[in-house]
PDB file of N, CA and C in Angstrom:
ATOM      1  N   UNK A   1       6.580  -0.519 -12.930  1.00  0.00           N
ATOM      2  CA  UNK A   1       6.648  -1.935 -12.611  1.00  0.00           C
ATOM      3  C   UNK A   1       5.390  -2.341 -11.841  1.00  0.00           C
ATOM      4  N   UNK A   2       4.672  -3.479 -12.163  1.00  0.00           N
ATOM      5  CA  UNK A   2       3.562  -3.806 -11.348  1.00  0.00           C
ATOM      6  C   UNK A   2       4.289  -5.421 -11.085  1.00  0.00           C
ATOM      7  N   UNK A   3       3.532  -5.898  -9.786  1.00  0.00           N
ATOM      8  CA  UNK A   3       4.392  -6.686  -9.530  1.00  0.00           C
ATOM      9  C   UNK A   3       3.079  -7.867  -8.741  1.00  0.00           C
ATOM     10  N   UNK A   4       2.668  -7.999 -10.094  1.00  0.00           N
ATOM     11  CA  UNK A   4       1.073  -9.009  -9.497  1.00  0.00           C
ATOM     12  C   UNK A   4       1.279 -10.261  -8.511  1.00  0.00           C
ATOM     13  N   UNK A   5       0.046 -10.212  -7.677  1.00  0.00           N
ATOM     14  CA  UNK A   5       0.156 -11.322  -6.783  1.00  0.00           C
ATOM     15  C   UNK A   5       0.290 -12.514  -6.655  1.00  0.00           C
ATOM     16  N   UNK A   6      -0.026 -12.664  -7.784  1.00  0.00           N
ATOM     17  CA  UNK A   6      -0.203 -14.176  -8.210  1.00  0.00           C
ATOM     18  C   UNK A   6       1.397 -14.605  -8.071  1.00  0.00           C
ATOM     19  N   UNK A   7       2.379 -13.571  -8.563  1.00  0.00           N
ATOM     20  CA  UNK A   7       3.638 -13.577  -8.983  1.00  0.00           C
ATOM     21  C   UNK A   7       4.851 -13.908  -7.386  1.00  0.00           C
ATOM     22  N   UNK A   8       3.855 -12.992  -6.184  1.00  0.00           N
ATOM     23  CA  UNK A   8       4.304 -12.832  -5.442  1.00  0.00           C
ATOM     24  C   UNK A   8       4.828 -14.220  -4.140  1.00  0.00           C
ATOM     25  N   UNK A   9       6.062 -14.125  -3.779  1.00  0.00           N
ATOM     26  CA  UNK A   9       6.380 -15.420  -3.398  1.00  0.00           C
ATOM     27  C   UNK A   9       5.918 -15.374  -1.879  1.00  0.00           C
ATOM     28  N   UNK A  10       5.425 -16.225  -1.451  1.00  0.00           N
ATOM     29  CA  UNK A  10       4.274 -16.650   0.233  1.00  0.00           C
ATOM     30  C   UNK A  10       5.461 -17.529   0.694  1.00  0.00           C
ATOM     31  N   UNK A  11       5.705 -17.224   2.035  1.00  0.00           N
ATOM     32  CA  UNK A  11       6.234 -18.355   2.485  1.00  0.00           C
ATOM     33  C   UNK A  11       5.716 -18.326   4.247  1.00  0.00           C
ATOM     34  N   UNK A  12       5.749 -19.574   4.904  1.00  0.00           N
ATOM     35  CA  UNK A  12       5.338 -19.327   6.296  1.00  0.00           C
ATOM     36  C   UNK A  12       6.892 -19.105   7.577  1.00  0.00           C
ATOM     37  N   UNK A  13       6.692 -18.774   8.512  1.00  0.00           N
ATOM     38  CA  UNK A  13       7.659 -18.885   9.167  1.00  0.00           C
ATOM     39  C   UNK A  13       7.149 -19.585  10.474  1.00  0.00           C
ATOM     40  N   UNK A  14       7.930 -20.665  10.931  1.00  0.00           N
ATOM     41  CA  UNK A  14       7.217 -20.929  12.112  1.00  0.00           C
ATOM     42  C   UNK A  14       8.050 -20.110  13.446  1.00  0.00           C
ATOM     43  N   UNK A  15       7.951 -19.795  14.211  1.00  0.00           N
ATOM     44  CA  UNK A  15       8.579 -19.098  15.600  1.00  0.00           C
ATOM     45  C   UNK A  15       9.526 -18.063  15.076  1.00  0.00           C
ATOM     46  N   UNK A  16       9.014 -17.521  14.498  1.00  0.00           N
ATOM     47  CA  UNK A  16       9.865 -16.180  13.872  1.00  0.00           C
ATOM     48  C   UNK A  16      10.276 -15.153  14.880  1.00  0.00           C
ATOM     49  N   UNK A  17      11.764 -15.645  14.304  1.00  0.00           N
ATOM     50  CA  UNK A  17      12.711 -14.486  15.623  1.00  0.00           C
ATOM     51  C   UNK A  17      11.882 -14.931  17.073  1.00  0.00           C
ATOM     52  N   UNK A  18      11.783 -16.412  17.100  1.00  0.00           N
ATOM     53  CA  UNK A  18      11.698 -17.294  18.784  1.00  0.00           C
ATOM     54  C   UNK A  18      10.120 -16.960  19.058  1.00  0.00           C
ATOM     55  N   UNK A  19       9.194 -16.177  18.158  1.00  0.00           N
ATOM     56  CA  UNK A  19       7.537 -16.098  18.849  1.00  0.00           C
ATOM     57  C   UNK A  19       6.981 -16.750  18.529  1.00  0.00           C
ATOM     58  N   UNK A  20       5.727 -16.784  18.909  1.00  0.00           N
ATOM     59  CA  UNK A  20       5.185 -18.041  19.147  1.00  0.00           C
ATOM     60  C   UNK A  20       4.061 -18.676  18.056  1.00  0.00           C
ATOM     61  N   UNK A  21       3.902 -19.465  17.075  1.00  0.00           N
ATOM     62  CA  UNK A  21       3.157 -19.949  15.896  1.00  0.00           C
ATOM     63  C   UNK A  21       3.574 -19.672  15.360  1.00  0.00           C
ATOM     64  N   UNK A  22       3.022 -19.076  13.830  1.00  0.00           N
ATOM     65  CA  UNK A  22       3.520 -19.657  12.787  1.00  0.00           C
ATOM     66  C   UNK A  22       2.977 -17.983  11.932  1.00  0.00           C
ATOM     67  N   UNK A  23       3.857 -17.463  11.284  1.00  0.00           N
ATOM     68  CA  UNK A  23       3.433 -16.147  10.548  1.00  0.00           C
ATOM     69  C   UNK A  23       3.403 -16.147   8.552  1.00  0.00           C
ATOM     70  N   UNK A  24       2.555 -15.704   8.178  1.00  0.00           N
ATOM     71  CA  UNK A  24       2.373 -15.966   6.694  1.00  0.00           C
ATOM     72  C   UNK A  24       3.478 -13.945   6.293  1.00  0.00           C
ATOM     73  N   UNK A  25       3.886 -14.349   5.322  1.00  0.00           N
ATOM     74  CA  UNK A  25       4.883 -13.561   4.891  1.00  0.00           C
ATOM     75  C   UNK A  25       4.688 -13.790   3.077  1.00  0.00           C
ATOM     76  N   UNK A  26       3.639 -12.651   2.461  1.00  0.00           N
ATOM     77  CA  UNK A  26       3.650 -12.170   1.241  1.00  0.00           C
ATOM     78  C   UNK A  26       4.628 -10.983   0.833  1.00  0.00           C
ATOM     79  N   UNK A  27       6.058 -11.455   0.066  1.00  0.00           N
ATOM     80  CA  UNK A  27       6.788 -10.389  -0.096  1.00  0.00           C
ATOM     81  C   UNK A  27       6.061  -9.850  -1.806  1.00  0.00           C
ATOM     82  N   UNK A  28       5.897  -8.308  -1.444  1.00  0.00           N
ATOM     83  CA  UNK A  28       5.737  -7.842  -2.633  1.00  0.00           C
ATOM     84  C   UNK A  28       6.271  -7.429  -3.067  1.00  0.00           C
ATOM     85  N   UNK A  29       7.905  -7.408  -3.356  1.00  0.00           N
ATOM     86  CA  UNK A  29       8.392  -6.914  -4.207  1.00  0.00           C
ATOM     87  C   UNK A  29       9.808  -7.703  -3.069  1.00  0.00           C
ATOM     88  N   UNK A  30      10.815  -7.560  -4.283  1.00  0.00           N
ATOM     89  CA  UNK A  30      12.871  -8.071  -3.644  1.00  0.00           C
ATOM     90  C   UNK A  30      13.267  -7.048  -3.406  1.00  0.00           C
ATOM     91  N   UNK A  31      14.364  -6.942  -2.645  1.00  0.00           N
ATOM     92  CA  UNK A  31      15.552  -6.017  -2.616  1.00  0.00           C
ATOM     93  C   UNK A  31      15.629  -5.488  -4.369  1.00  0.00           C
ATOM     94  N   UNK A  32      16.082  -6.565  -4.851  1.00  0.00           N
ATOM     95  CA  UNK A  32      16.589  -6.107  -6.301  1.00  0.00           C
ATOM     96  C   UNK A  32      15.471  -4.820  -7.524  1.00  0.00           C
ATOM     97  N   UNK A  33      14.263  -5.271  -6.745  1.00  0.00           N
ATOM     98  CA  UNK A  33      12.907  -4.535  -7.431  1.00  0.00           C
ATOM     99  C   UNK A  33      13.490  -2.918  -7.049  1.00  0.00           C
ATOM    100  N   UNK A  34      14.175  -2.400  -6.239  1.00  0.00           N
ATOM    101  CA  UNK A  34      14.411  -0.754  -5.703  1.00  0.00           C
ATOM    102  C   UNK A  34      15.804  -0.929  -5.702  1.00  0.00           C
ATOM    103  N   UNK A  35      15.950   0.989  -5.819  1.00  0.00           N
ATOM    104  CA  UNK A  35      17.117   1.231  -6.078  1.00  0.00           C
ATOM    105  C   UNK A  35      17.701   1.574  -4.393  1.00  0.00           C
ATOM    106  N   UNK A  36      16.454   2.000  -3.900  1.00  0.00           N
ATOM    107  CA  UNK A  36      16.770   2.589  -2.680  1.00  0.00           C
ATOM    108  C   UNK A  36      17.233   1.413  -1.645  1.00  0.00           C
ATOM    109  N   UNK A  37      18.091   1.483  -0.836  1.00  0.00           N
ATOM    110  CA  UNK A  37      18.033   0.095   0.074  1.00  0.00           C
ATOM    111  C   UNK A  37      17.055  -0.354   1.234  1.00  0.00           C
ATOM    112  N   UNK A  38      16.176  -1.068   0.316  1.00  0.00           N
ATOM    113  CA  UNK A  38      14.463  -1.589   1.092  1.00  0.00           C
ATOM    114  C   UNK A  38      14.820  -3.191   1.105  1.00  0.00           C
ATOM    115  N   UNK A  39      14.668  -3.506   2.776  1.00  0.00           N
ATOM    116  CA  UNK A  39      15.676  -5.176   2.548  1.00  0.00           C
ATOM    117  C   UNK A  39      13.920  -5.576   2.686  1.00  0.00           C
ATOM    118  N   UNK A  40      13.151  -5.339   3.076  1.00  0.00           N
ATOM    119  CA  UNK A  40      11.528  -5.884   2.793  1.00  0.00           C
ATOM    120  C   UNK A  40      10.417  -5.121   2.546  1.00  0.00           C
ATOM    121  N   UNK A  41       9.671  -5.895   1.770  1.00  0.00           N
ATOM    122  CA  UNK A  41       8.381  -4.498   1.296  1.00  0.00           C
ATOM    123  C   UNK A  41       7.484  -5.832   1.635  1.00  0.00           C
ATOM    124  N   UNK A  42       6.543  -5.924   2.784  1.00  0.00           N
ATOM    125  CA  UNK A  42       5.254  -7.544   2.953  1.00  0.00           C
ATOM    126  C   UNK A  42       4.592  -7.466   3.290  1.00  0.00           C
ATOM    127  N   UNK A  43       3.417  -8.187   3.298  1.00  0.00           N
ATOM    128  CA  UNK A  43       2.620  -8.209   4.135  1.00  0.00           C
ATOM    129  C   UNK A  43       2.523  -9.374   4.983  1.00  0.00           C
ATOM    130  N   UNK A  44       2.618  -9.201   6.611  1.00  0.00           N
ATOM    131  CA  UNK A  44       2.840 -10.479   7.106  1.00  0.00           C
ATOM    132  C   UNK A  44       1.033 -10.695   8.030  1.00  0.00           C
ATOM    133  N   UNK A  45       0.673 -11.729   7.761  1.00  0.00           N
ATOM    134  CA  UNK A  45      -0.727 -12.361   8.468  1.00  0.00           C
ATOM    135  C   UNK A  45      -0.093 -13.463  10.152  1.00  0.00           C
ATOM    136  N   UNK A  46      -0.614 -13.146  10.873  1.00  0.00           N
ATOM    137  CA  UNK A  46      -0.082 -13.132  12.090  1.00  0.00           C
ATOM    138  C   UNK A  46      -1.646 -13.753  12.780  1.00  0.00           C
ATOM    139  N   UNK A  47      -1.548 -15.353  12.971  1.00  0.00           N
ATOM    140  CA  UNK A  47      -3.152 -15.834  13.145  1.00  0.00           C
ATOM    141  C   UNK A  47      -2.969 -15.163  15.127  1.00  0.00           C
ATOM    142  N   UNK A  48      -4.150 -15.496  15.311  1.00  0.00           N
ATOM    143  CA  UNK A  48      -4.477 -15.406  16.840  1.00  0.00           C
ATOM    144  C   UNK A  48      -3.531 -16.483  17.785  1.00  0.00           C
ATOM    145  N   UNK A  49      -2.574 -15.596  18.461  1.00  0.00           N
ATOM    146  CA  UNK A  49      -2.016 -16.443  19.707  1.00  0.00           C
ATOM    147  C   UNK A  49      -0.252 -15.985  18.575  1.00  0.00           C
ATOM    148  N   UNK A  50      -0.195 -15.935  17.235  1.00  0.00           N
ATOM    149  CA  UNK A  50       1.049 -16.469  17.132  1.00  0.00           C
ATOM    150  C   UNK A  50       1.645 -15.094  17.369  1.00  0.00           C
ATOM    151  N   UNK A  51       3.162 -14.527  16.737  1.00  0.00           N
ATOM    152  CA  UNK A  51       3.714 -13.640  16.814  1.00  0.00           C
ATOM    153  C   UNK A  51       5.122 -13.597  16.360  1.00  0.00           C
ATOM    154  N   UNK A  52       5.825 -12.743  15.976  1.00  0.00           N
ATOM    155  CA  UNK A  52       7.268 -12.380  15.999  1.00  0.00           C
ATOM    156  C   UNK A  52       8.207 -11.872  17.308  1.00  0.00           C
ATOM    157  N   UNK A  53       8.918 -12.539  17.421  1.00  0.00           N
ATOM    158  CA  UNK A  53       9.629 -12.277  18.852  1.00  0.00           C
ATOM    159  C   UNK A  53      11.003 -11.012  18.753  1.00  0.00           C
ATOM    160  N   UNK A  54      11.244 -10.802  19.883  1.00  0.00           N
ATOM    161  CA  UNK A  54      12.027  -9.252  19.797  1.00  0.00           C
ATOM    162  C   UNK A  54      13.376  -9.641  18.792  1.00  0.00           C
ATOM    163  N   UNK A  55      13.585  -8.491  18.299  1.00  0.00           N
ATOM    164  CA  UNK A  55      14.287  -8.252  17.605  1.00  0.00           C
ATOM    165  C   UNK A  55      14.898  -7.074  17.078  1.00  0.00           C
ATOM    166  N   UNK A  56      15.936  -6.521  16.557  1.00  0.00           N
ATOM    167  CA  UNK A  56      16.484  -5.106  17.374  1.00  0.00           C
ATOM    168  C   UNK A  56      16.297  -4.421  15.426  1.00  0.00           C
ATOM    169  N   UNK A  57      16.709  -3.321  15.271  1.00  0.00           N
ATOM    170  CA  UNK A  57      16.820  -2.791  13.951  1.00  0.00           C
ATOM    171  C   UNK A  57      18.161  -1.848  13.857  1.00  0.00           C
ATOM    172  N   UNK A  58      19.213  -2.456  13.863  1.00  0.00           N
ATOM    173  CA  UNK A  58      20.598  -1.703  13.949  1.00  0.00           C
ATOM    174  C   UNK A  58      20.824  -1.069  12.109  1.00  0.00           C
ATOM    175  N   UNK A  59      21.055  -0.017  12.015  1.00  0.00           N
ATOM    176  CA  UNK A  59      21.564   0.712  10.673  1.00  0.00           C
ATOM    177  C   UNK A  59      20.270   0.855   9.865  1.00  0.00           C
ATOM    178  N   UNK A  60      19.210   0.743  10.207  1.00  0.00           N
ATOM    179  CA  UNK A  60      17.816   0.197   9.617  1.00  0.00           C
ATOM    180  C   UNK A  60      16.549   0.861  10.192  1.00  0.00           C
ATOM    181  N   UNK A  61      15.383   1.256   9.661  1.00  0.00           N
ATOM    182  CA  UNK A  61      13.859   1.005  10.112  1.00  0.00           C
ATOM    183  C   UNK A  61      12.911   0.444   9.825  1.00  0.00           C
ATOM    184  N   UNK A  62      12.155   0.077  10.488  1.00  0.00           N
ATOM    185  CA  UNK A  62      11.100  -1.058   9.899  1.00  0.00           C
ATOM    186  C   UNK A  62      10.022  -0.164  10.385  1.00  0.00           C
ATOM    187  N   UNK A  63       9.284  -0.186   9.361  1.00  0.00           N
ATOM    188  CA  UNK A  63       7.892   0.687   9.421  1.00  0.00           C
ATOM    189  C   UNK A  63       6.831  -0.720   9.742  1.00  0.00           C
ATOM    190  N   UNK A  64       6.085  -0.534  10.298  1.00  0.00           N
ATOM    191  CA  UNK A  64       4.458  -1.367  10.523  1.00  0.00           C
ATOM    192  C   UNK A  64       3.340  -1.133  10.243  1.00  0.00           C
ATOM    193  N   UNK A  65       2.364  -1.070   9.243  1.00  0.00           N
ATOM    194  CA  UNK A  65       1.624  -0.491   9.031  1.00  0.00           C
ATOM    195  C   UNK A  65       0.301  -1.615   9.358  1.00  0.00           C
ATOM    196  N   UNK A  66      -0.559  -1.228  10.530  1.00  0.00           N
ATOM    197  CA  UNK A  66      -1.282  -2.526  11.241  1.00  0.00           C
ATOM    198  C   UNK A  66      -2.815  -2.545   9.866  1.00  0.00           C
ATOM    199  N   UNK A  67      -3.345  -3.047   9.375  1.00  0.00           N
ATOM    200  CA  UNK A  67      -3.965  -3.057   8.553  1.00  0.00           C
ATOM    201  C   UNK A  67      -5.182  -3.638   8.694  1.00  0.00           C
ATOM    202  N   UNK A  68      -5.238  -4.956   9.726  1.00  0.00           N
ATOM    203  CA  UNK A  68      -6.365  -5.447  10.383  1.00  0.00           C
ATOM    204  C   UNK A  68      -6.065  -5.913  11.463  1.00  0.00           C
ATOM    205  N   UNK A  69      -6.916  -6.344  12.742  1.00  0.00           N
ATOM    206  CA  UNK A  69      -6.605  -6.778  13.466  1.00  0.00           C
ATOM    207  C   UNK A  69      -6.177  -5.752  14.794  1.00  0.00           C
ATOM    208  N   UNK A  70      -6.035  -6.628  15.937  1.00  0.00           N
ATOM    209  CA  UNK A  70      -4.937  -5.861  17.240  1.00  0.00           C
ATOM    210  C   UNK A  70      -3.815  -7.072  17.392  1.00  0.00           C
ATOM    211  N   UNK A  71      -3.159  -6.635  18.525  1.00  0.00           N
ATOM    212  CA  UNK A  71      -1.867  -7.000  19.086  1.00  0.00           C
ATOM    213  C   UNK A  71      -1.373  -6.257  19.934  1.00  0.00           C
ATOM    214  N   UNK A  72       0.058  -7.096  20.936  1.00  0.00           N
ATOM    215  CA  UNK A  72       0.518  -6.205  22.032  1.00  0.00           C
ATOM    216  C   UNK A  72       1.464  -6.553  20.995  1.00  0.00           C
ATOM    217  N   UNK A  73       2.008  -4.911  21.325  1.00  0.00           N
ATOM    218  CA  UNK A  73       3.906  -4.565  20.750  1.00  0.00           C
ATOM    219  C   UNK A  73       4.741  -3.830  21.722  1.00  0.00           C
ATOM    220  N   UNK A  74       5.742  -5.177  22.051  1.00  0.00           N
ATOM    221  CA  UNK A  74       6.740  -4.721  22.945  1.00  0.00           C
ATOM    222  C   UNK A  74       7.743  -3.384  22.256  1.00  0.00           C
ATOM    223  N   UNK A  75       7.429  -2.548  22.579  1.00  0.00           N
ATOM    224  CA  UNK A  75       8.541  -1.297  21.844  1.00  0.00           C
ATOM    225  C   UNK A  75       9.606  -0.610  22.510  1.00  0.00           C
ATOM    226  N   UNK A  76      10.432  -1.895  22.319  1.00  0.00           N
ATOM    227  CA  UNK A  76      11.900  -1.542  23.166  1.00  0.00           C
ATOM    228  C   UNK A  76      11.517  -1.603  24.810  1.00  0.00           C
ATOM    229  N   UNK A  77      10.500  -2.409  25.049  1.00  0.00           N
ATOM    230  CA  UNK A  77      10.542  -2.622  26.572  1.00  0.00           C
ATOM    231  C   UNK A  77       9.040  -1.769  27.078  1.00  0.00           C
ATOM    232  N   UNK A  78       8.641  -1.307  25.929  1.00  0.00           N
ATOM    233  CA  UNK A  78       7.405  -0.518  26.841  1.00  0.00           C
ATOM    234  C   UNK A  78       6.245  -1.346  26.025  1.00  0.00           C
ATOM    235  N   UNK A  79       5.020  -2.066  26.983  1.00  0.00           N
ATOM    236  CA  UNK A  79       4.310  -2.784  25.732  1.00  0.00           C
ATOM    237  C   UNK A  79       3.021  -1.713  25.914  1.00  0.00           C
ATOM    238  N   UNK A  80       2.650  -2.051  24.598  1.00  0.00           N
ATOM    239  CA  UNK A  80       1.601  -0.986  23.991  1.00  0.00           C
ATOM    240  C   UNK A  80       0.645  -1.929  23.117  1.00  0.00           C
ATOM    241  N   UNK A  81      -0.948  -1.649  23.216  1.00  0.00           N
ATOM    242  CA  UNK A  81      -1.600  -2.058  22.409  1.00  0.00           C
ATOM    243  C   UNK A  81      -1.449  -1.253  21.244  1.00  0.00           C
ATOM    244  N   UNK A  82      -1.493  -2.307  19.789  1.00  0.00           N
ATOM    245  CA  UNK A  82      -1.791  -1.543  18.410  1.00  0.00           C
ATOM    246  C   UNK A  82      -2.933  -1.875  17.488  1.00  0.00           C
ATOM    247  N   UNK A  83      -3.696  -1.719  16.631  1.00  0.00           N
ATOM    248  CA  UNK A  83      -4.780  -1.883  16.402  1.00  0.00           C
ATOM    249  C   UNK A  83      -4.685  -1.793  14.118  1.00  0.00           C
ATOM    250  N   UNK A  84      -5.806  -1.692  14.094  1.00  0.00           N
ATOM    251  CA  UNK A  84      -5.398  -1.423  12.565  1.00  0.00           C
ATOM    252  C   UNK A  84      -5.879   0.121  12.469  1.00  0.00           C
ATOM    253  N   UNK A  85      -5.070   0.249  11.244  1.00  0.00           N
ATOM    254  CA  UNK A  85      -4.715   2.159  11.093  1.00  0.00           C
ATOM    255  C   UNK A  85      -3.473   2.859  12.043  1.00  0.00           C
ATOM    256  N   UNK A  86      -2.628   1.582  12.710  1.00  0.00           N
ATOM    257  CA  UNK A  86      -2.000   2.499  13.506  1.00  0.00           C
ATOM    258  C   UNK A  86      -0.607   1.862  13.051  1.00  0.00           C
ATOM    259  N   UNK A  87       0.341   2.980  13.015  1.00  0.00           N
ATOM    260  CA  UNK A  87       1.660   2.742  12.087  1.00  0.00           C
ATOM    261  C   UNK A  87       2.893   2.621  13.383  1.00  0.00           C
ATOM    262  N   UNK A  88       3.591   1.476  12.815  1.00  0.00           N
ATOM    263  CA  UNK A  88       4.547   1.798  14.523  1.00  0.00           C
ATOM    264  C   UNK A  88       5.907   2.136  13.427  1.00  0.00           C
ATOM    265  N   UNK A  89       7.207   2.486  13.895  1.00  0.00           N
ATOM    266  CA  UNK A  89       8.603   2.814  13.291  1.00  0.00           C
ATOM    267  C   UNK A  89       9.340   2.305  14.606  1.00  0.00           C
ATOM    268  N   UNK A  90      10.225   1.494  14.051  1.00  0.00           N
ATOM    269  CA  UNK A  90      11.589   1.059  14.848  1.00  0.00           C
ATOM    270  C   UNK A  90      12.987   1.129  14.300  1.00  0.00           C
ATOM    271  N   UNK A  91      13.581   1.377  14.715  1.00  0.00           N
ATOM    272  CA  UNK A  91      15.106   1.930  13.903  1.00  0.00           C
ATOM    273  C   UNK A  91      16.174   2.136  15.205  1.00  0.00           C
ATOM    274  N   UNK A  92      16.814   2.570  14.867  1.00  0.00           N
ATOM    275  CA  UNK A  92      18.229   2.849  15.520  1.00  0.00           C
ATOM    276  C   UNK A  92      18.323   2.458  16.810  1.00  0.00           C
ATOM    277  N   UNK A  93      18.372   1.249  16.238  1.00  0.00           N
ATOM    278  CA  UNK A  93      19.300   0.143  17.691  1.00  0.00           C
ATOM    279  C   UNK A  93      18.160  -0.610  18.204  1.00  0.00           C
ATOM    280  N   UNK A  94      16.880  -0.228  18.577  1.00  0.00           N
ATOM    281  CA  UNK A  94      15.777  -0.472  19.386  1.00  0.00           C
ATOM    282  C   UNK A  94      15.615  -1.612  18.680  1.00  0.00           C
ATOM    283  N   UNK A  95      14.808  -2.290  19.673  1.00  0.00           N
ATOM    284  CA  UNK A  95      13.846  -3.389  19.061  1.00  0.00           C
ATOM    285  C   UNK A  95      12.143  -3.487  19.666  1.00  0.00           C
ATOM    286  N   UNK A  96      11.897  -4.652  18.914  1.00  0.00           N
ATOM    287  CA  UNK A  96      10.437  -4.698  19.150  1.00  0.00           C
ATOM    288  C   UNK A  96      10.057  -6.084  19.007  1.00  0.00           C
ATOM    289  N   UNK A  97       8.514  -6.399  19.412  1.00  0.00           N
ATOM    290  CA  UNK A  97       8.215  -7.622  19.314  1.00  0.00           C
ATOM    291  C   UNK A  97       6.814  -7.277  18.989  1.00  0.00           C
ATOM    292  N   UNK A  98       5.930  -8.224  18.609  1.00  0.00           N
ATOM    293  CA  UNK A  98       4.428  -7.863  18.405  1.00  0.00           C
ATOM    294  C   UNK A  98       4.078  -9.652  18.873  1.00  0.00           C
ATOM    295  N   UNK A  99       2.575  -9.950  18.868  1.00  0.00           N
ATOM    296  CA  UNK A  99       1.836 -10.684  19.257  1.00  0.00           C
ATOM    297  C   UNK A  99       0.449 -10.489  19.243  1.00  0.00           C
ATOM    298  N   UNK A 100      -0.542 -11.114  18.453  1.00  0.00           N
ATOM    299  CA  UNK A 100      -1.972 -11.428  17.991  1.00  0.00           C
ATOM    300  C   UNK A 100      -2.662 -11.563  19.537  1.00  0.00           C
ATOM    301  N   UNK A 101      -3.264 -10.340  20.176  1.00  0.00           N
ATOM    302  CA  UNK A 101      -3.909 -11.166  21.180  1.00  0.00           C
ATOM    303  C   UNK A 101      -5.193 -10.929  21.226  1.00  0.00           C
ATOM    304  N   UNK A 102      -5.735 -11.109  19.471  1.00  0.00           N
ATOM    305  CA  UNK A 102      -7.533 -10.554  19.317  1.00  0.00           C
ATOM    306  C   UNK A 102      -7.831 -12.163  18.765  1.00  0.00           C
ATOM    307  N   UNK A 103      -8.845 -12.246  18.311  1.00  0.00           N
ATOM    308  CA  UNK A 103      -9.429 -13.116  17.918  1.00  0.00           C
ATOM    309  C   UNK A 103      -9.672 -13.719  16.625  1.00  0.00           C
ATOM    310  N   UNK A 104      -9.251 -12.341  15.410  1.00  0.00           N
ATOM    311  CA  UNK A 104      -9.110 -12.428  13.760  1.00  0.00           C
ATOM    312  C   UNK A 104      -7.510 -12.361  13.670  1.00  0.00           C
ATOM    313  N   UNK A 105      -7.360 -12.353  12.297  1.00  0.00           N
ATOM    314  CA  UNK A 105      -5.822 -12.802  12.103  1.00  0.00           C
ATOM    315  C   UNK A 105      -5.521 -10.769  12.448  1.00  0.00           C
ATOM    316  N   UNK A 106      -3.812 -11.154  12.353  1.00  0.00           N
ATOM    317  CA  UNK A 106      -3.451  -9.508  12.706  1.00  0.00           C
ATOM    318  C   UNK A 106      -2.630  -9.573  11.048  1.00  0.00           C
ATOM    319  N   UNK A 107      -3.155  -8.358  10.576  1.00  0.00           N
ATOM    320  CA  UNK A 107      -2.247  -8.619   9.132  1.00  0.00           C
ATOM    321  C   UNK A 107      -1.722  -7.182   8.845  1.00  0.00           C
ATOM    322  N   UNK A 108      -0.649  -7.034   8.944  1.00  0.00           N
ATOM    323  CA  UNK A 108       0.536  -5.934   8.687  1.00  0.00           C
ATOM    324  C   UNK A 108       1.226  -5.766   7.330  1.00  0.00           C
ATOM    325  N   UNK A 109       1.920  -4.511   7.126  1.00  0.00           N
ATOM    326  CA  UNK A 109       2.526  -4.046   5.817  1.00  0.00           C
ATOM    327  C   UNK A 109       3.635  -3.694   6.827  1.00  0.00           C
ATOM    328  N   UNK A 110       4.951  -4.558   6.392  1.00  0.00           N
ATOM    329  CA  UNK A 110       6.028  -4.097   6.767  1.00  0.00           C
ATOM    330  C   UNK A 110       7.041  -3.772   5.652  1.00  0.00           C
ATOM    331  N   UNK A 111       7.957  -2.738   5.818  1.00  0.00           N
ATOM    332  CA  UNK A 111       9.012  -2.278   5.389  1.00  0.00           C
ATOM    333  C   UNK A 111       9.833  -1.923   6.334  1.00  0.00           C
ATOM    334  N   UNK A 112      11.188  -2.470   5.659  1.00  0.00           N
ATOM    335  CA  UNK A 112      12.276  -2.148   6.020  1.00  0.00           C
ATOM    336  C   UNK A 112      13.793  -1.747   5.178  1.00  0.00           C
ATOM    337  N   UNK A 113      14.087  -0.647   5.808  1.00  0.00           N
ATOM    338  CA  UNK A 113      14.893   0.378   5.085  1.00  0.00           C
ATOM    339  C   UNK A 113      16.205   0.420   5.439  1.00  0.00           C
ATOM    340  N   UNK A 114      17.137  -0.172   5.195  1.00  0.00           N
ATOM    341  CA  UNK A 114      18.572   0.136   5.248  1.00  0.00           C
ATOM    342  C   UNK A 114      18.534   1.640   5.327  1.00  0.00           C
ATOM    343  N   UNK A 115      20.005   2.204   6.343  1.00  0.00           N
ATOM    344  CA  UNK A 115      20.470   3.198   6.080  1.00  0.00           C
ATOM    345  C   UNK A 115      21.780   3.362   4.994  1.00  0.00           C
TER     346      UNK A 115
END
């Protein structure tokens, strides 16, 4: 299955999960595209200043794969700078938050995996 971009549906979110601006969200592929239970496969663009606010991952992990850019990521209460090339995992119960605090957009590959 190839699943071209052109094809792929963009949508923005503004204050996603309560943070702050506005986040671009390229899903590349549905739930329905896998057999395995993957509730997102995206890439989300995250301009300077905006962010996704905490949010927990119960029965689930969400992989991050930072791709450009930095950001602070609250990880379950401990904040940590992340950068691109650096992969974060959240799952069982924890949550997390991220936030753009460089100057280029922050643009991530997220997945998330039902258990």
């Amino acid at each position: 299955m190839v699943n071209k971009s052109i094809s792929q549906n963009i949508e923005i979110r503004t204050a996603m999960r309560g943070g702050p601006g506005n986040v671009q969200i390229r899903h590349h592929a549905s739930e329905a595209d896998f057999a395995a239970k993957v509730r997102l496969c995206a890439e989300m663009v995250i301009p300077p200043g905006s962010g996704i606010g905490p949010h927990d991952h119960v029965d689930e992990d969400e992989i991050y794969i930072v791709r450009y850019g930095s950001g602070i990521l609250d990880d379950n209460g401990e904040e940590k700078l992340v950068s691109a090339g650096d992969t974060i995992i959240t799952g069982r119960g924890a949550y997390h938050s991220i936030t753009n605090n460089g100057h280029e957009d922050l643009v991530i590959t997220a997945v998330i995996v039902r258990y």
